[in-house]
C-alpha atoms as a PDB file:
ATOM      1  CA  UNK A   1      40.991   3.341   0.094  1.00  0.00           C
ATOM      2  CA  UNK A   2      37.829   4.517   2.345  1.00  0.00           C
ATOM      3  CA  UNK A   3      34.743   2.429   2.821  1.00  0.00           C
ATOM      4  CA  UNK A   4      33.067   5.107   0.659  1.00  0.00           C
ATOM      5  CA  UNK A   5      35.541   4.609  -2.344  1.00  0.00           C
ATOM      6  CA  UNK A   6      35.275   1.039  -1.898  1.00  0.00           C
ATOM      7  CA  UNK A   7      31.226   0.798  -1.726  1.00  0.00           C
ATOM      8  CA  UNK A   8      28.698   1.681  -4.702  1.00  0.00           C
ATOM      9  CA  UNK A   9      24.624   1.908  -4.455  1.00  0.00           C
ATOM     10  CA  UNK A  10      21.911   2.495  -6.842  1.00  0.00           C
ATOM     11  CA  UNK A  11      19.618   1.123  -8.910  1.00  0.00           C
ATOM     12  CA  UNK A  12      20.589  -0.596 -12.282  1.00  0.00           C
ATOM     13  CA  UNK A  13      17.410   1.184 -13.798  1.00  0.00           C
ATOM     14  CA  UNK A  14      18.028   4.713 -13.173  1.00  0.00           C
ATOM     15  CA  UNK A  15      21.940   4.205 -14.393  1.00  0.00           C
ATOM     16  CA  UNK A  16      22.422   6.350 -18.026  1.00  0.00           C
ATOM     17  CA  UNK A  17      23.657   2.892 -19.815  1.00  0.00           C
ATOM     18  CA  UNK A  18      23.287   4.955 -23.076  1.00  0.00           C
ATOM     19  CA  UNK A  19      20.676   2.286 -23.962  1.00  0.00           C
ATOM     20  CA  UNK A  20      22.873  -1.008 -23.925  1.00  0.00           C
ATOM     21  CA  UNK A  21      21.260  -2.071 -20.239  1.00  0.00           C
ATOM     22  CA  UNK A  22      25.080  -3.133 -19.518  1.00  0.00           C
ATOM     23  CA  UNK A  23      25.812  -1.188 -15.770  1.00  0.00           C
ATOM     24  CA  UNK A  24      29.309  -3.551 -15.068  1.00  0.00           C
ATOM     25  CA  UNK A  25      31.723  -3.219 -17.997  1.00  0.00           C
ATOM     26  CA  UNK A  26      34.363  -2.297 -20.500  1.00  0.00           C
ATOM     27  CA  UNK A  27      32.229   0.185 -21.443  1.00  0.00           C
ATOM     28  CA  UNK A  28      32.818   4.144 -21.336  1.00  0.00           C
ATOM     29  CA  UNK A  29      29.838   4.679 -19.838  1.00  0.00           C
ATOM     30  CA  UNK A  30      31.000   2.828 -16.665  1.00  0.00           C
ATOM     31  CA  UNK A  31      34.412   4.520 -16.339  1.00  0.00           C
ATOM     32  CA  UNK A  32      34.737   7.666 -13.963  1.00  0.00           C
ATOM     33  CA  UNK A  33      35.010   8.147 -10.299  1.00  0.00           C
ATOM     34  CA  UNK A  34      31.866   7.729  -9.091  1.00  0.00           C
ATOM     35  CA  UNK A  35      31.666   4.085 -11.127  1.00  0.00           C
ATOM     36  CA  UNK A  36      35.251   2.853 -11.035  1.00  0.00           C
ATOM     37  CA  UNK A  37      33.868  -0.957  -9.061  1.00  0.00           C
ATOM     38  CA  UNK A  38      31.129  -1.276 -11.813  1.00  0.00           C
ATOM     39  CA  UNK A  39      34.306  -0.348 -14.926  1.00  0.00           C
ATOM     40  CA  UNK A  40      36.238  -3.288 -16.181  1.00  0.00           C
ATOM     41  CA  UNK A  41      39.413  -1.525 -17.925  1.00  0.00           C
ATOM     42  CA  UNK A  42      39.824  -2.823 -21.392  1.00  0.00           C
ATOM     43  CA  UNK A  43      42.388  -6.032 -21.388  1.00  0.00           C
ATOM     44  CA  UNK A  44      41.803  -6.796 -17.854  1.00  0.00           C
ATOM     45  CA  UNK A  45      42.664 -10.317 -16.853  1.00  0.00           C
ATOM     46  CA  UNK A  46      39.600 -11.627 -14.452  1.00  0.00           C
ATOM     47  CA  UNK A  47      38.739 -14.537 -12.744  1.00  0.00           C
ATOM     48  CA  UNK A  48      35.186 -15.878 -12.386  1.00  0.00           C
ATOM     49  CA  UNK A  49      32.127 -14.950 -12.571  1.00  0.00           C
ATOM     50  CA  UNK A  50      30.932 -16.861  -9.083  1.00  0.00           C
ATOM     51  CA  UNK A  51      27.065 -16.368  -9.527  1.00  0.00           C
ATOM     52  CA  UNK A  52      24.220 -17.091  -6.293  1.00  0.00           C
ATOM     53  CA  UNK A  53      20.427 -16.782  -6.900  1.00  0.00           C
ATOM     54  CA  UNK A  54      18.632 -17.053  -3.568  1.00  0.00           C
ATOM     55  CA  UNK A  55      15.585 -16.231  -2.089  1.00  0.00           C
ATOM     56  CA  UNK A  56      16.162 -15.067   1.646  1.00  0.00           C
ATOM     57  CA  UNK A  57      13.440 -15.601   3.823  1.00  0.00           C
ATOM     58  CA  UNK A  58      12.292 -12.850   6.253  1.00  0.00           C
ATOM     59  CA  UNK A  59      15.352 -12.498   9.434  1.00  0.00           C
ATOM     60  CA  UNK A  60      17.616 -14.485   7.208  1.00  0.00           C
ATOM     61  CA  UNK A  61      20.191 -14.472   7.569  1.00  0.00           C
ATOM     62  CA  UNK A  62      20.363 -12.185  10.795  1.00  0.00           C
ATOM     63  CA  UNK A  63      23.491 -10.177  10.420  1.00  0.00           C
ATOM     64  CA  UNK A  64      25.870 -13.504  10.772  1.00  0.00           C
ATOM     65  CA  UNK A  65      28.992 -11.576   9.104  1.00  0.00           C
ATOM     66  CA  UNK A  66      30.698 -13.030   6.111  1.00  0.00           C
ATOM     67  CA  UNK A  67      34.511 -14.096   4.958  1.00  0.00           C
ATOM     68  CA  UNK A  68      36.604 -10.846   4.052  1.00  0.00           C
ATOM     69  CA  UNK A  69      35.898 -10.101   0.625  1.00  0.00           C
ATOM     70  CA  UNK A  70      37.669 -10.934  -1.871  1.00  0.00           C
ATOM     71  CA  UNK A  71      37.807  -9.647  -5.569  1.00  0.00           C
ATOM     72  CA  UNK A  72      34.303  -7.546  -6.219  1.00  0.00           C
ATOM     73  CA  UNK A  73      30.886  -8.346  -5.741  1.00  0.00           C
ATOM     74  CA  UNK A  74      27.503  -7.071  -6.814  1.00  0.00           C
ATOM     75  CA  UNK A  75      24.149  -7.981  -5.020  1.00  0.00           C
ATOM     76  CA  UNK A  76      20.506  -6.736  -6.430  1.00  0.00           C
ATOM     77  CA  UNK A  77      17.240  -6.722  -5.578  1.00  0.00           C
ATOM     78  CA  UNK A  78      15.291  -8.887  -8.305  1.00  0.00           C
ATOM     79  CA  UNK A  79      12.010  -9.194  -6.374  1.00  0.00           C
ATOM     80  CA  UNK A  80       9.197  -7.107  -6.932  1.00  0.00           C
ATOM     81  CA  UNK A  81       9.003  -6.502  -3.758  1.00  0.00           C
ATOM     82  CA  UNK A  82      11.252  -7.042  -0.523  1.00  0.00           C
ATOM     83  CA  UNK A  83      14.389  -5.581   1.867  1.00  0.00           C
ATOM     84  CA  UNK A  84      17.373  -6.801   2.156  1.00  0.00           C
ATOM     85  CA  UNK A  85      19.886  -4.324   4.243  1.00  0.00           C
ATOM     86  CA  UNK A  86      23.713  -5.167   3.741  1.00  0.00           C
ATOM     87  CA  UNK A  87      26.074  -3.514   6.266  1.00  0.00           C
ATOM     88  CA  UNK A  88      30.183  -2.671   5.344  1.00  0.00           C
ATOM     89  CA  UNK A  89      32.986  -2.300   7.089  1.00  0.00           C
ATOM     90  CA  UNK A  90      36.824  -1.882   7.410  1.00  0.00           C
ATOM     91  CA  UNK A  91      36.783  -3.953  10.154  1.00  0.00           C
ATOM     92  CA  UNK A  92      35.357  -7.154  11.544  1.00  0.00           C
ATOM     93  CA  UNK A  93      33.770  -5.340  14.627  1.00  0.00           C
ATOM     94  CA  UNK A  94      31.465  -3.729  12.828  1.00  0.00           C
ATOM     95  CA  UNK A  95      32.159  -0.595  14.855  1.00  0.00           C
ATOM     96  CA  UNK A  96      30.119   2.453  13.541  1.00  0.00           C
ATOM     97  CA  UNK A  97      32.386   5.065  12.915  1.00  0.00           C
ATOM     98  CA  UNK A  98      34.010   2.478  10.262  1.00  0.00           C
ATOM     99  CA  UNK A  99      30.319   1.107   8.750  1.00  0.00           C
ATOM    100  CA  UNK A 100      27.998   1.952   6.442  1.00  0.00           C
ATOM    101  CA  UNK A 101      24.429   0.501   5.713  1.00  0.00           C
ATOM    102  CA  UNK A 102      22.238   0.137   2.735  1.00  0.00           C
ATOM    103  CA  UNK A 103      18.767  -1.237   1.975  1.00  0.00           C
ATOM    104  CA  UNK A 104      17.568  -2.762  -1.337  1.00  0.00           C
ATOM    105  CA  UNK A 105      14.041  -2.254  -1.554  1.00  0.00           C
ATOM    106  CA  UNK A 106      13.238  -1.546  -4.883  1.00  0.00           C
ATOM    107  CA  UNK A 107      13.372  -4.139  -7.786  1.00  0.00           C
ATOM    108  CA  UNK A 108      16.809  -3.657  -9.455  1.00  0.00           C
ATOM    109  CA  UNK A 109      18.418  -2.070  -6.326  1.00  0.00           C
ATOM    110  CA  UNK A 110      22.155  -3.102  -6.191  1.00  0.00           C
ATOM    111  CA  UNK A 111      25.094  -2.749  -4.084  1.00  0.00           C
ATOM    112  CA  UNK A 112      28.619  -3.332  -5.517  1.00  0.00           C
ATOM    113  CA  UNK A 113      31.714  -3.762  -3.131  1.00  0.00           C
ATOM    114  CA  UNK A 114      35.587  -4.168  -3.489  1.00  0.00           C
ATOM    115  CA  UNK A 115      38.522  -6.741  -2.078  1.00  0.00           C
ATOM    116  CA  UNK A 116      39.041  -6.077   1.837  1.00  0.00           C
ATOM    117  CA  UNK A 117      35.640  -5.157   2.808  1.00  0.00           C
ATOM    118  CA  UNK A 118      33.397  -7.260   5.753  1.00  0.00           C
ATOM    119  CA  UNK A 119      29.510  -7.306   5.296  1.00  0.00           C
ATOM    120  CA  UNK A 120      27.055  -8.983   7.286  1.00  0.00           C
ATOM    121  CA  UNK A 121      23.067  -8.871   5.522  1.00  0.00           C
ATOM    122  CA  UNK A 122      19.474  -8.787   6.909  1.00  0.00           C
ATOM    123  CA  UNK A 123      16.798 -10.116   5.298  1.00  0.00           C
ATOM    124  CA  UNK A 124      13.982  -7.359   6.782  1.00  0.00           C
ATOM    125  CA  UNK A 125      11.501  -8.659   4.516  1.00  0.00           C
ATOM    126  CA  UNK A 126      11.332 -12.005   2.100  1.00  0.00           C
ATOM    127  CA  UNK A 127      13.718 -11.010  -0.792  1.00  0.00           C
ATOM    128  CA  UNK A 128      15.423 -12.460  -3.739  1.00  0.00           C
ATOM    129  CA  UNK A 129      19.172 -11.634  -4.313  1.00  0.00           C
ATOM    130  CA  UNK A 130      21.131 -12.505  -7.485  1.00  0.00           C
ATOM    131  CA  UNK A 131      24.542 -11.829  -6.347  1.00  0.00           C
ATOM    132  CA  UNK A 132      27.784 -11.705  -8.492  1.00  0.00           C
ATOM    133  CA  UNK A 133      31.313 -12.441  -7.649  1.00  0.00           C
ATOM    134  CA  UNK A 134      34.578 -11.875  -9.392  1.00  0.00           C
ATOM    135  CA  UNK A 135      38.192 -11.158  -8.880  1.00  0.00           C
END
């Protein structure tokens, strides 16, 4: 699977949730290509959810990369205000042919990633995360 197949971006208040808020689910509305990390097939078996709320200071935590991911996981924005960029890769170097960036600036911003993936964040500006984690 590519690093584009295996990363999602957007911003849970511009999805088309046909008016149930839900934007990770069982739901219809989550299934298709462009959605398949957010869509939880009906009578899938999952373990979890691991749940962090934390409020990254400004140059925290400076692009220190993180364990191999495992399962999926789903970081937002829930500041008013802040920047938080989270990089990807397929592999632990980081090297930029096989990376991919994104920035969460606006409240409600989220990235979602799958199993297999290295990230490494960057708190640009103060910025609360609520990130969720299951397999």
């Amino acid at each position: 699977m590519s690093l584009l197949q295996s990363v999602e971006f957007g911003n849970a208040g511009d999805l088309d949730t046909h008016g149930t808020g839900w934007f990770v689910g069982f739901g219809e509305w989550t299934h298709g290509p462009a959605t398949a990390l957010r869509h939880v097939a009906d009578g899938t078996t999952s373990s979890g959810p691991c749940i962090k709320y934390f409020r990254h200071p400004a140059g925290h935590p400076n692009g220190d990369p993180k364990p191999l991911s495992e399962g999926r996981t789903l970081s937002m924005l829930v500041d008013a205000q802040g920047e938080f960029r989270i990089e990807f890769s397929t592999r632990a170097d980081f090297a930029p042919a096989d990376s991919l960036a994104h920035t969460l600036r606006r409240h409600g911003d989220f990235v979602i990633w799958g199993p297999g993936i290295h990230h490494r964040a960057f708190g640009i500006q103060a910025a609360c995360i609520l990130t969720v984690r299951w397999a």
